[in-house]
Protein backbone atom coordinates (compact mmCIF):
# COMPACT_ATOMS: atom_id res chain seq x y z
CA UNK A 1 -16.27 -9.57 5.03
CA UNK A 2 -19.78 -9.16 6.80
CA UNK A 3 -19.27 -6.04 8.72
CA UNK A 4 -21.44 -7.70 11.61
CA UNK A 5 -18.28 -9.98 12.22
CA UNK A 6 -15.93 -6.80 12.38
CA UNK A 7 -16.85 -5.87 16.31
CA UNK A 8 -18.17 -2.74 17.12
CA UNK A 9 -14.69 -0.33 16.65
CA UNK A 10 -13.50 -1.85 13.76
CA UNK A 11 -17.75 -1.61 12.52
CA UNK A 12 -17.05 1.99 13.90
CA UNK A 13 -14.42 2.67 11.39
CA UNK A 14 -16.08 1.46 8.04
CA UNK A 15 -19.10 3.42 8.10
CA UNK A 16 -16.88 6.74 9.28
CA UNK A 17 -14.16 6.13 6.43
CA UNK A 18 -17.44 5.21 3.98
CA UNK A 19 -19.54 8.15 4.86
CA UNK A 20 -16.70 10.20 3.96
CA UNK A 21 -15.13 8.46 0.81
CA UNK A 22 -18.79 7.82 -0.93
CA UNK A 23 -19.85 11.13 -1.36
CA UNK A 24 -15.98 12.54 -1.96
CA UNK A 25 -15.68 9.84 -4.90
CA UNK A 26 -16.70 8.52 -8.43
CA UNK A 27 -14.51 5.46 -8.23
CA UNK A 28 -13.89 3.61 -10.76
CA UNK A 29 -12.60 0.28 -9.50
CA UNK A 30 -10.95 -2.84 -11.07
CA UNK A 31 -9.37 -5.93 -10.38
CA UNK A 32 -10.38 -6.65 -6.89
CA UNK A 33 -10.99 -10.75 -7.93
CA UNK A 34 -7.03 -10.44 -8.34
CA UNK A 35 -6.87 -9.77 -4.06
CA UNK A 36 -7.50 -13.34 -2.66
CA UNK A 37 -9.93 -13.52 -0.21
CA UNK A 38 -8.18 -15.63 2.52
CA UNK A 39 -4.81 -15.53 3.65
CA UNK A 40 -1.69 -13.32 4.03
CA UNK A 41 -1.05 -11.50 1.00
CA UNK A 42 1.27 -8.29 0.46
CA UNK A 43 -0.68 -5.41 -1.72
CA UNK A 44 1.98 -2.71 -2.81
CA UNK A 45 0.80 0.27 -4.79
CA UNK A 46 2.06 3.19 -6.00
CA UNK A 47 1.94 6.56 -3.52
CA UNK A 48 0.41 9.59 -4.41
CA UNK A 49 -0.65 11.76 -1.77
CA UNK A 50 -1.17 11.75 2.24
CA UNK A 51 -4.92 11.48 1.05
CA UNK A 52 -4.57 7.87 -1.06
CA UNK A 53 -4.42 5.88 2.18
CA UNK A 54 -7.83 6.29 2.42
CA UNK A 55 -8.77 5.67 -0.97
CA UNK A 56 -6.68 2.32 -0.79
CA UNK A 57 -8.83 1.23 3.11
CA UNK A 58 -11.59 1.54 1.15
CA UNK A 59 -10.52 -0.10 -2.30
CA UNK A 60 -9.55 -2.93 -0.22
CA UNK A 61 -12.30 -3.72 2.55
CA UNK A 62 -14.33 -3.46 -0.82
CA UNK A 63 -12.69 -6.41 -1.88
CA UNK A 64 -13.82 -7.83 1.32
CA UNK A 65 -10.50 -7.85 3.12
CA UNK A 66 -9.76 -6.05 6.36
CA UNK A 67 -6.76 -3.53 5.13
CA UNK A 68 -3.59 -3.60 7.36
CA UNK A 69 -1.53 -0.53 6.93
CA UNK A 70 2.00 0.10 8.47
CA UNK A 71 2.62 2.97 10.86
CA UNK A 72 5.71 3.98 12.72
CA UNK A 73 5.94 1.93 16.54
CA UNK A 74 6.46 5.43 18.12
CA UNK A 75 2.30 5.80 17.59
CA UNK A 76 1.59 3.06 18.92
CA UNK A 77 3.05 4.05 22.15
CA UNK A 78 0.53 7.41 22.29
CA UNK A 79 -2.04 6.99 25.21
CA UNK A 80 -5.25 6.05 23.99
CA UNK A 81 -4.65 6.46 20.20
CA UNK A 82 -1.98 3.94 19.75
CA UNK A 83 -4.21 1.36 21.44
CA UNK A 84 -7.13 2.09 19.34
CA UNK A 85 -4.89 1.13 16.33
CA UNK A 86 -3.61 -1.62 17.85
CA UNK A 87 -7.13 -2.75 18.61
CA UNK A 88 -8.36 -2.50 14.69
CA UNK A 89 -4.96 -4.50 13.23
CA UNK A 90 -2.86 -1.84 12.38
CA UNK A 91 1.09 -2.67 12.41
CA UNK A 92 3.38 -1.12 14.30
CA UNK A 93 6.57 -1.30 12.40
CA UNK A 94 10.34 -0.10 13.75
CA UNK A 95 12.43 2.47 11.61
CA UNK A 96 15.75 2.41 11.23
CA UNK A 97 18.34 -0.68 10.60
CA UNK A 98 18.66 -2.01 14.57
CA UNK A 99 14.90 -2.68 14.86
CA UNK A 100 14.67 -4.53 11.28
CA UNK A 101 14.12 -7.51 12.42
CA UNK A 102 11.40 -6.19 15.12
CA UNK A 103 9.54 -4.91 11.85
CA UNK A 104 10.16 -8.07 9.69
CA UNK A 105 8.86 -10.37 12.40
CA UNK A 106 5.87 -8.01 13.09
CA UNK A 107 4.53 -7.83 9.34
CA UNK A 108 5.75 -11.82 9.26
CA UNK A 109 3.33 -12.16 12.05
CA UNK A 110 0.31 -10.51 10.27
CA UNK A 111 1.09 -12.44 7.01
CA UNK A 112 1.01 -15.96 9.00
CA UNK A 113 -2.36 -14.58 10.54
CA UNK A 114 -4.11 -14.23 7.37
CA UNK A 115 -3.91 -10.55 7.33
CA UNK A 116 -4.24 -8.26 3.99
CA UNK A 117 -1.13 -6.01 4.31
CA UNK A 118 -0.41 -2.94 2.42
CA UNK A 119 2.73 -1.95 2.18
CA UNK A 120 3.87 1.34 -0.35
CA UNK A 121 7.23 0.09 -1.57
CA UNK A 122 8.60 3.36 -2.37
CA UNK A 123 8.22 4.10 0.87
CA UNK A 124 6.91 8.04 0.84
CA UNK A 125 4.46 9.73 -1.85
CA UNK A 126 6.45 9.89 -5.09
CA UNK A 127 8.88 12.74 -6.04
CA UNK A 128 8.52 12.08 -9.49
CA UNK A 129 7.13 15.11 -11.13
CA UNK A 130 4.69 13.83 -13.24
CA UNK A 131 3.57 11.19 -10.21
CA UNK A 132 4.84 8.40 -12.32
CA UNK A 133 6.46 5.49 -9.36
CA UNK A 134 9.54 5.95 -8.59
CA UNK A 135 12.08 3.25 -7.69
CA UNK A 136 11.14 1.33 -4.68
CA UNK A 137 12.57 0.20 -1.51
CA UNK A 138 13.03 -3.76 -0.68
CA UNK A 139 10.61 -4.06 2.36
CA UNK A 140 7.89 -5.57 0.48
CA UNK A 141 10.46 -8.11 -1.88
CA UNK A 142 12.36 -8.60 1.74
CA UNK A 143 9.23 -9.93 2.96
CA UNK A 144 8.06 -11.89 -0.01
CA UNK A 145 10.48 -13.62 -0.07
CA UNK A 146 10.61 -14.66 3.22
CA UNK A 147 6.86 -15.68 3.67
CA UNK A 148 5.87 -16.33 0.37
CA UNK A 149 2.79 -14.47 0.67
CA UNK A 150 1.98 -13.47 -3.07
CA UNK A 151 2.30 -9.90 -3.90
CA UNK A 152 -0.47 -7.90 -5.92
CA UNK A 153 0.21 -4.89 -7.53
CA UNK A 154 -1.88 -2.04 -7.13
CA UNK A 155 -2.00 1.35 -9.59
CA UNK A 156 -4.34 4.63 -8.47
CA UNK A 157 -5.03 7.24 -9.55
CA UNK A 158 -6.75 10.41 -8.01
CA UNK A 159 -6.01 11.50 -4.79
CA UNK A 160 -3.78 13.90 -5.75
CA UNK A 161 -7.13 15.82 -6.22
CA UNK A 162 -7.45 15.71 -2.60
CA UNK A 163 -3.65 16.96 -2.02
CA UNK A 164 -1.15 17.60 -4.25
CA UNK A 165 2.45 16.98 -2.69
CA UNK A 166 3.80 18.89 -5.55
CA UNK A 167 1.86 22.30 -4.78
CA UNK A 168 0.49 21.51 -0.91
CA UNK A 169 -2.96 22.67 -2.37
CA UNK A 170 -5.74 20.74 -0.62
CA UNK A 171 -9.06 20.78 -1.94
CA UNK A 172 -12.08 19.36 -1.08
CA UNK A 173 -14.24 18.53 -4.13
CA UNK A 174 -16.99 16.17 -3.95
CA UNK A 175 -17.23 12.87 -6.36
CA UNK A 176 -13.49 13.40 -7.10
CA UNK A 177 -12.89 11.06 -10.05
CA UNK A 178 -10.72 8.12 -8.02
CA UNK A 179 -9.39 4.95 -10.25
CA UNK A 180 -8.00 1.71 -9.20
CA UNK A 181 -6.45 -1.50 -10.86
CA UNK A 182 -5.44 -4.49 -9.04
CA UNK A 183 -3.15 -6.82 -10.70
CA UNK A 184 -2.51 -10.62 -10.86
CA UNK A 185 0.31 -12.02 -8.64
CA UNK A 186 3.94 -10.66 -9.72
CA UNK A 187 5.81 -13.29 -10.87
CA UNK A 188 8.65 -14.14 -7.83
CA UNK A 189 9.23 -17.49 -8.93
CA UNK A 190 12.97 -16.94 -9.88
CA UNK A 191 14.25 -16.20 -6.80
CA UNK A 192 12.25 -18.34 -4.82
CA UNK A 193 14.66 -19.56 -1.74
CA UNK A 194 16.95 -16.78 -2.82
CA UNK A 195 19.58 -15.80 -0.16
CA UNK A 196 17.88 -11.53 0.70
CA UNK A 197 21.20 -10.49 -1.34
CA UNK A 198 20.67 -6.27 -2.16
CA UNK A 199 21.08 -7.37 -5.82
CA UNK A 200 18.03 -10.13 -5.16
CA UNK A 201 16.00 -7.88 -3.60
CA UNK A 202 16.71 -4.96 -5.84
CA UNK A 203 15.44 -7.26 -8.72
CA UNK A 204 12.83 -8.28 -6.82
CA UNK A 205 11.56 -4.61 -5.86
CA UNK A 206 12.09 -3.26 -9.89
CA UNK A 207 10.01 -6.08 -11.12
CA UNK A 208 6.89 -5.46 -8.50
CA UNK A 209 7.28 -1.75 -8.98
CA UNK A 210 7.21 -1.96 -13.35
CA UNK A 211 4.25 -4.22 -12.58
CA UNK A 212 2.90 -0.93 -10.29
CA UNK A 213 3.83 1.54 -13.27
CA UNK A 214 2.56 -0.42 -16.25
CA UNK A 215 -0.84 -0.39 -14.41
CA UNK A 216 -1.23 2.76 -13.78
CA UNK A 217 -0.02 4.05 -17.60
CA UNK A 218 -3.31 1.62 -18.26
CA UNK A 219 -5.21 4.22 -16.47
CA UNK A 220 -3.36 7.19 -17.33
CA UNK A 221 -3.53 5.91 -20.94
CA UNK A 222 0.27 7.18 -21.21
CA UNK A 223 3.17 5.69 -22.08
CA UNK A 224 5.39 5.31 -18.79
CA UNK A 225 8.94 6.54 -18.38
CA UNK A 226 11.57 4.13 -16.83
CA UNK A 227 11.41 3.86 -13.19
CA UNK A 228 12.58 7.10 -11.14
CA UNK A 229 15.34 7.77 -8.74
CA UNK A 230 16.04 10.88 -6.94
CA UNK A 231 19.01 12.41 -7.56
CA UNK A 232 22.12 11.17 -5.24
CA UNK A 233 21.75 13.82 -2.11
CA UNK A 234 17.98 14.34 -2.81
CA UNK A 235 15.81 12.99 -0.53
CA UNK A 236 13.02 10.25 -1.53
């Protein structure tokens, strides 16, 4: 993506989120060739820290797409800000089980325009205590399987450096080791044309999120525990 094509905010954008991530980071960085470079695709990695998003824009406009994040419709109705979001592709997507559809039809949207969306299926930084994924939730298998759009998994590993959920210790550290692997495609063959049954999509949201944890034990050089789930009354 030539950043003279970007127009002068979204050109405004790169070089502030670069000038900041090049010095913070030693990055090591692999499978980008995995991301495709044209058309909608869903990229779903793990969550780390409030910091990672970041890390992930800048992963990903490497890899010469322009990253779409998600953010909650109630910013985009913010004088000024929510129109400068607006302005550089950001989604606007509706909480809460009345405006589903609204947030379906809006990520469906920016799929069928080509758009390179990332979407953290567990849904909040992970509560796991050793940062392994936990379980996710079935946004991202919800809207595979109704687009087709190809999901790549995505493991990292580092921005906890930044912030730590677990202690709320922020530190700012130049060339903070960052790494991340892209996967191939998950496999969503089987349920192609599926009816969105919980069970389907529950399947369908284990099997992106193993592909997310066997990744990053690559990294880690670990061997990973089965999938976390909070405790029933604990929140995720």
């Amino acid at each position: 993506m030539a950043v003279k094509r970007l127009g002068p905010l979204r050109r405004f954008v790169v070089i502030l989120v670069k000038s900041v991530m090049t010095p913070m980071t030693r990055r090591t960085w692999t499978g980008q060739e995995h991301i495709p470079p044209t058309g909608g695709v869903i990229l779903a990695p793990n969550h780390l820290s409030h910091a990672d998003p970041l890390v992930m824009a800048h992963f990903v406009y490497d890899a010469h797409r322009w990253p779409r994040f998600l953010g909650k419709a109630s910013v985009f109705r913010v004088p000024v800000i929510g129109r400068l979001i607006l302005r550089v592709q950001q989604i606007p997507v509706e909480r809460g089980s009345v405006d589903a559809v609204k947030s379906l039809e809006a990520l469906t949207a920016a799929l069928k325009d080509g758009g390179a969306v990332i979407i953290y299926p567990e849904g909040t930084t992970t509560r796991e205590p050793d940062l392994w994924p936990m379980r996710g939730k079935t946004g991202a298998a919800r809207l595979a399987l109704a687009t087709g759009a190809p999901v790549i998994p995505i493991a990292q590993w580092g921005a906890q450096g930044f912030y730590d959920t677990r202690t709320k210790k922020v530190r700012v550290r130049p060339r903070t080791p960052i790494t991340i692997a892209a996967g191939p495609p998950v496999d969503l063959s089987r349920w192609a044309g599926a009816e969105p049954t919980r069970a389907t999509l529950d399947e369908m949201t284990d099997e992106i999120m193993l592909r997310v944890r066997d990744l990053l034990a690559g990294i880690r050089g670990e061997t990973p525990p089965p999938l976390w789930a909070p405790a029933k009354g604990e929140k995720a």
